[in-house]
Protein backbone atom coordinates (compact mmCIF):
# COMPACT_ATOMS: atom_id res chain seq x y z
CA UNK A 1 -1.74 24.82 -3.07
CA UNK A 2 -3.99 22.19 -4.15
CA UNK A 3 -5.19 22.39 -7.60
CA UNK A 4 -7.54 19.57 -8.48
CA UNK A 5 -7.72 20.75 -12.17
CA UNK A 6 -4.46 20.38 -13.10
CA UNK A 7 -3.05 17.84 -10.67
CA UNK A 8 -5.23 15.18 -9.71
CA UNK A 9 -6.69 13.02 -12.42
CA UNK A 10 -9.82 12.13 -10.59
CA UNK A 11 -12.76 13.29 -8.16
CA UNK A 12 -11.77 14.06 -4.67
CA UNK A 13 -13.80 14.91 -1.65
CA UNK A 14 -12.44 16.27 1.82
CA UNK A 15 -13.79 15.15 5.13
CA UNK A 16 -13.12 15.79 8.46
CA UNK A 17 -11.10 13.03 10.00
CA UNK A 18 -13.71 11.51 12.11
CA UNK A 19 -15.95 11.39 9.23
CA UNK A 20 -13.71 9.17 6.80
CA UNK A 21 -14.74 5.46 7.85
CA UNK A 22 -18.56 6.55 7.10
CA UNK A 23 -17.82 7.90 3.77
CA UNK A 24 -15.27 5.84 2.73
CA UNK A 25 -18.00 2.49 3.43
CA UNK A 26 -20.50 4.77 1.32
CA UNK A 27 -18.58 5.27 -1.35
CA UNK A 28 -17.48 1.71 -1.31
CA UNK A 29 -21.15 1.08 -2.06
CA UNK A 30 -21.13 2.74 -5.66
CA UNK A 31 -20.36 1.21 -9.01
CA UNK A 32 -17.42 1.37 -10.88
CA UNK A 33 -15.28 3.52 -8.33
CA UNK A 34 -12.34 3.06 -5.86
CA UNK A 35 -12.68 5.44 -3.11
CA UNK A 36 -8.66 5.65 -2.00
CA UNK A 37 -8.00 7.11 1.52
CA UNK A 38 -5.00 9.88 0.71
CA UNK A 39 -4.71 11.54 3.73
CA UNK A 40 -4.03 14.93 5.10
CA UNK A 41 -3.13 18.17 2.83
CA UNK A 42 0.70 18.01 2.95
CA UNK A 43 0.15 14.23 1.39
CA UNK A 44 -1.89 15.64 -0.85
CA UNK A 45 0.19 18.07 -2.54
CA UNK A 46 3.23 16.09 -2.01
CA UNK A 47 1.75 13.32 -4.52
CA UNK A 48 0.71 15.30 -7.20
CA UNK A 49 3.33 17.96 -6.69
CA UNK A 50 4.69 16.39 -9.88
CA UNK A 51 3.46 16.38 -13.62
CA UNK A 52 3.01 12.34 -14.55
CA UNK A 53 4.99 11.22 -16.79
CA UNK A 54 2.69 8.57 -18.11
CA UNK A 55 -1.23 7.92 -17.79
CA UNK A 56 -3.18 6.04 -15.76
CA UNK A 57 -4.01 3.52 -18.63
CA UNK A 58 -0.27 3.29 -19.65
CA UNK A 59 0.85 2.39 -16.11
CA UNK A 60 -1.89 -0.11 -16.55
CA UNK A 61 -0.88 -1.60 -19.42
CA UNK A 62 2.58 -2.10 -18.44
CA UNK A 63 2.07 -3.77 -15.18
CA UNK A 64 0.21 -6.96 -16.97
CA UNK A 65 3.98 -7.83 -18.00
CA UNK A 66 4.24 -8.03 -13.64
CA UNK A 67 6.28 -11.49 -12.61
CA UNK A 68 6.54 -11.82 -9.09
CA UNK A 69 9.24 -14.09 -9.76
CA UNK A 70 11.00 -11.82 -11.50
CA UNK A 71 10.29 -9.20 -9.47
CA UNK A 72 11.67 -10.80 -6.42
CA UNK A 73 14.74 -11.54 -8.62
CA UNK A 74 15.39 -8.35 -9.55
CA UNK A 75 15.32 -6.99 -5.98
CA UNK A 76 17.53 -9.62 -4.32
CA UNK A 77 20.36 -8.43 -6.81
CA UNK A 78 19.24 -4.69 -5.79
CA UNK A 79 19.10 -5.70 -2.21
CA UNK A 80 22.47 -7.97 -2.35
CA UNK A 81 24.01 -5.70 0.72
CA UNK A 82 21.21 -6.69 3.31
CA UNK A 83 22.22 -9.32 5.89
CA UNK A 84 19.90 -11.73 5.18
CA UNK A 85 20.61 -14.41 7.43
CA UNK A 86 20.41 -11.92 10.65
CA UNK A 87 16.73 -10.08 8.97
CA UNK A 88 15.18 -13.70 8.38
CA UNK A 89 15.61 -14.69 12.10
CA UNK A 90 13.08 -17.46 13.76
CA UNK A 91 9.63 -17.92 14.72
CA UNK A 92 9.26 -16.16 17.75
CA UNK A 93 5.89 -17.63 19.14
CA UNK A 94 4.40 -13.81 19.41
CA UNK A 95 1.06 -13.10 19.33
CA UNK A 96 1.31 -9.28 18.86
CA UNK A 97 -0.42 -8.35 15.73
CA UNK A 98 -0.36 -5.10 13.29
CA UNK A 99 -2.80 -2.75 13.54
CA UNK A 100 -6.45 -3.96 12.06
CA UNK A 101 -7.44 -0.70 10.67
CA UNK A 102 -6.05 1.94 8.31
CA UNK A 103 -4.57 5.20 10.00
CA UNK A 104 -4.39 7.14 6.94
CA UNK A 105 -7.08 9.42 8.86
CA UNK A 106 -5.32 10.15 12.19
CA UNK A 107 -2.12 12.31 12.44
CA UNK A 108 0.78 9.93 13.36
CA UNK A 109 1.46 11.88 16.84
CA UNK A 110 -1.03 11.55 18.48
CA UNK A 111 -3.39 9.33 16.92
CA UNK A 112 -6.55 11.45 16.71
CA UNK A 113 -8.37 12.15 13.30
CA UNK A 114 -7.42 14.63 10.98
CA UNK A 115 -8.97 18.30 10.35
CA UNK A 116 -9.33 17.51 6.73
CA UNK A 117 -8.87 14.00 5.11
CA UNK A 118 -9.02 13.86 1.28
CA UNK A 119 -10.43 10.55 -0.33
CA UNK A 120 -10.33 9.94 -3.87
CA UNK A 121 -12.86 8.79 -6.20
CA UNK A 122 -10.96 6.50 -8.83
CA UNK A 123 -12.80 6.03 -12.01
CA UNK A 124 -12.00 2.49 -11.56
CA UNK A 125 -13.58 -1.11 -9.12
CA UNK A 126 -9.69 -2.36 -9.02
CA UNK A 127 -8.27 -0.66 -6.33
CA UNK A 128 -4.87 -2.52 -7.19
CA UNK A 129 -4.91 0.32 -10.10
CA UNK A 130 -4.40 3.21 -7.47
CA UNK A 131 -0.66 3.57 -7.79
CA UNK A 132 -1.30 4.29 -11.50
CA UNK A 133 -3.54 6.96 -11.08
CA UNK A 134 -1.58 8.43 -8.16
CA UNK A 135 1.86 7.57 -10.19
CA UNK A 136 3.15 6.31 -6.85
CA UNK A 137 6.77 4.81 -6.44
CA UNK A 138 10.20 5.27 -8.44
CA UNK A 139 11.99 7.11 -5.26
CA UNK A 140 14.42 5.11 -3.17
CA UNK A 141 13.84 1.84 -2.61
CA UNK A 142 9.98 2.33 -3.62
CA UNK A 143 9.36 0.26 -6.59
CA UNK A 144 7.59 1.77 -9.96
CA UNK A 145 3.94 2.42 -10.40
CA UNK A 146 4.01 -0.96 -12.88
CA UNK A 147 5.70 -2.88 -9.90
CA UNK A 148 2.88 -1.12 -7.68
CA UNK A 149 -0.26 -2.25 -9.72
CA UNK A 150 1.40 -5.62 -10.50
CA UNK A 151 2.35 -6.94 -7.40
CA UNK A 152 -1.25 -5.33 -5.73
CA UNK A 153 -2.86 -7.08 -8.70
CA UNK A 154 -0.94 -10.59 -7.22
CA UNK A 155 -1.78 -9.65 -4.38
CA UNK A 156 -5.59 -9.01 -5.13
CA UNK A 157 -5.82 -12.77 -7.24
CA UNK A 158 -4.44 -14.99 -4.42
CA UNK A 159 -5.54 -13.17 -0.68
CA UNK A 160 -8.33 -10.59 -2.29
CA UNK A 161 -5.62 -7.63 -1.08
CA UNK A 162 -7.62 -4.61 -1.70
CA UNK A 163 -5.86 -0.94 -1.45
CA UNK A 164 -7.58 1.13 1.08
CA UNK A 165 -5.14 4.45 1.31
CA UNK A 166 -2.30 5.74 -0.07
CA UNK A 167 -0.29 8.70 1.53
CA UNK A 168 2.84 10.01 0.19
CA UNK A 169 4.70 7.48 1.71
CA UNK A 170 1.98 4.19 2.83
CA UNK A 171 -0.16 2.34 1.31
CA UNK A 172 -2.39 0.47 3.47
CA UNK A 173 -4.69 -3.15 2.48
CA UNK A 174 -7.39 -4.82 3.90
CA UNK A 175 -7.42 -8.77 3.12
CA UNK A 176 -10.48 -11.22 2.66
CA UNK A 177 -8.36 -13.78 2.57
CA UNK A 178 -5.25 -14.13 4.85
CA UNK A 179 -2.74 -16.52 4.98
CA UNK A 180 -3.80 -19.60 7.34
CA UNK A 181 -0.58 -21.38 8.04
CA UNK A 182 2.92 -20.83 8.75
CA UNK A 183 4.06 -21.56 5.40
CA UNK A 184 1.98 -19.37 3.40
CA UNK A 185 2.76 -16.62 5.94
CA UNK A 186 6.30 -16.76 5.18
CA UNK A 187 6.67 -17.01 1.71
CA UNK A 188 4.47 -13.70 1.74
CA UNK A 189 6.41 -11.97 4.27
CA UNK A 190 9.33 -12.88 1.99
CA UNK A 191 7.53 -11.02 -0.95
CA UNK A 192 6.56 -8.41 1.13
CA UNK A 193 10.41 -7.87 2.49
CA UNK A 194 11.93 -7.07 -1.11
CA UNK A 195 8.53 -5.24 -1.70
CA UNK A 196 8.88 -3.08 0.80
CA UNK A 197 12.06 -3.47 2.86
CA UNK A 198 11.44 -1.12 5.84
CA UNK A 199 8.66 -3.05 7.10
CA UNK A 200 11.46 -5.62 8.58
CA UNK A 201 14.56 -3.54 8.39
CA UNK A 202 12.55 -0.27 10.58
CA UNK A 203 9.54 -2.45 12.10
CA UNK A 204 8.97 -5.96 12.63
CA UNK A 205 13.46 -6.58 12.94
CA UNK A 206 12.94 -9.68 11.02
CA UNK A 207 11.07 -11.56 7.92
CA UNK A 208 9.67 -14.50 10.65
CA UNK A 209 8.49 -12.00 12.79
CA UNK A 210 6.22 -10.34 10.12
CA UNK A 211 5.29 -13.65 8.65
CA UNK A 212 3.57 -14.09 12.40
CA UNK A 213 2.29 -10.61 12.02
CA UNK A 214 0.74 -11.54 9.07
CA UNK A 215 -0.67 -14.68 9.21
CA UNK A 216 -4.63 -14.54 9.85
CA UNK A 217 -4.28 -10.49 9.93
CA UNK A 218 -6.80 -8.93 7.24
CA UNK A 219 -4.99 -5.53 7.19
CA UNK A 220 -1.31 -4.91 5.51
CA UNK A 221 0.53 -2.01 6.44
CA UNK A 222 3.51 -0.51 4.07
CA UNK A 223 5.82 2.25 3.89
CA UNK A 224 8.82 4.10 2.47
CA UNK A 225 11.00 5.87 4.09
């Protein structure tokens, strides 16, 4: 059971599924608030099933020490048992593209909306500070809520990434300002590989085939398994 009082740090409000691109672009029109797509109950309480261990404003202030550098360091050593020769592979010349729109709305099946869709109401304009109030990450190869805000902050600085939903398991972006050549495309999908590793290793096979899935594509699509 779902109890807002004790569990989520923030205003929610719950929508049929149908109804969530309306009110999410309403909400988007108010000041000084993030409305965060977090999908269906069972997301819901699987988020905040947990007591956080630290605040919003702590996860916050951590993540400013965020080097993507180091970051990328740190998971290469963590990541040492990947083939990486056989994931980075070759440009392919394909002209398929990721989805353009968020599905945190739809059930996965069968791709039609929702009963109920929660969206939260983050006391905050920087989306790239939703992981800390949803204390998102630190499970498997899903990197800490610092990591989270940090790399989303990048992320936010140099393509104008902006964090649309967050389920128990995906975040999704929208992006004002995509990568326009092959080069930036691939040193991204290269930061998005030790970011989120099943992207390539469960979807796109290998790092050149999301770099052509990315380049020019304003929505970003991640998950944990």
């Amino acid at each position: 059971m779902i109890n807002n009082e004790q569990n989520i740090p923030f205003e929610v409000k719950i929508v049929h599924g149908s109804e969530v691109p309306k009110t999410y672009s309403r909400l988007c029109e108010k000041e000084d608030i993030t409305p965060i797509i977090l999908g269906g109950k069972d997301n819901v309480e699987t988020l905040f099933d947990l007591e956080f261990e630290e605040t919003p404003e702590e996860i916050i202030e951590k993540s400013k020490h965020f080097d993507i550098k180091e970051f990328i360091k740190n998971r290469e050593e963590e990541f040492e048992y990947y083939p990486m020769e056989e994931l980075l592979g070759e440009w392919t010349g394909c002209t398929d593209k990721q989805r353009e729109e968020p599905i945190a709305h739809l059930d996965i099946l069968s791709g039609k909306p929702l009963e109920e869709v929660y969206i939260g109401v983050l006391p905050t304009k920087k989306s790239f500070e939703t992981p800390a109030y949803v204390s998102f990450g630190n499970w498997n190869k899903c990197p800490s809520p610092e990591d989270h805000v940090g790399i989303m902050r990048y992320w936010n600085e140099k393509y104008g990434a902006e964090v649309v939903s967050m389920t128990s398991d995906i975040i999704e972006c929208t992006i004002k300002n995509p990568p326009s050549t092959k080069e930036e495309a691939l040193e991204l999908a290269k930061e998005q590989f030790f970011y989120c590793p099943d992207i390539v290793v469960q979807g796109t096979q290998t790092i050149f085939e999301l770099a052509e899935a990315l380049l020019n594509s304003k929505y970003w699509f991640f998950w944990w398994d």
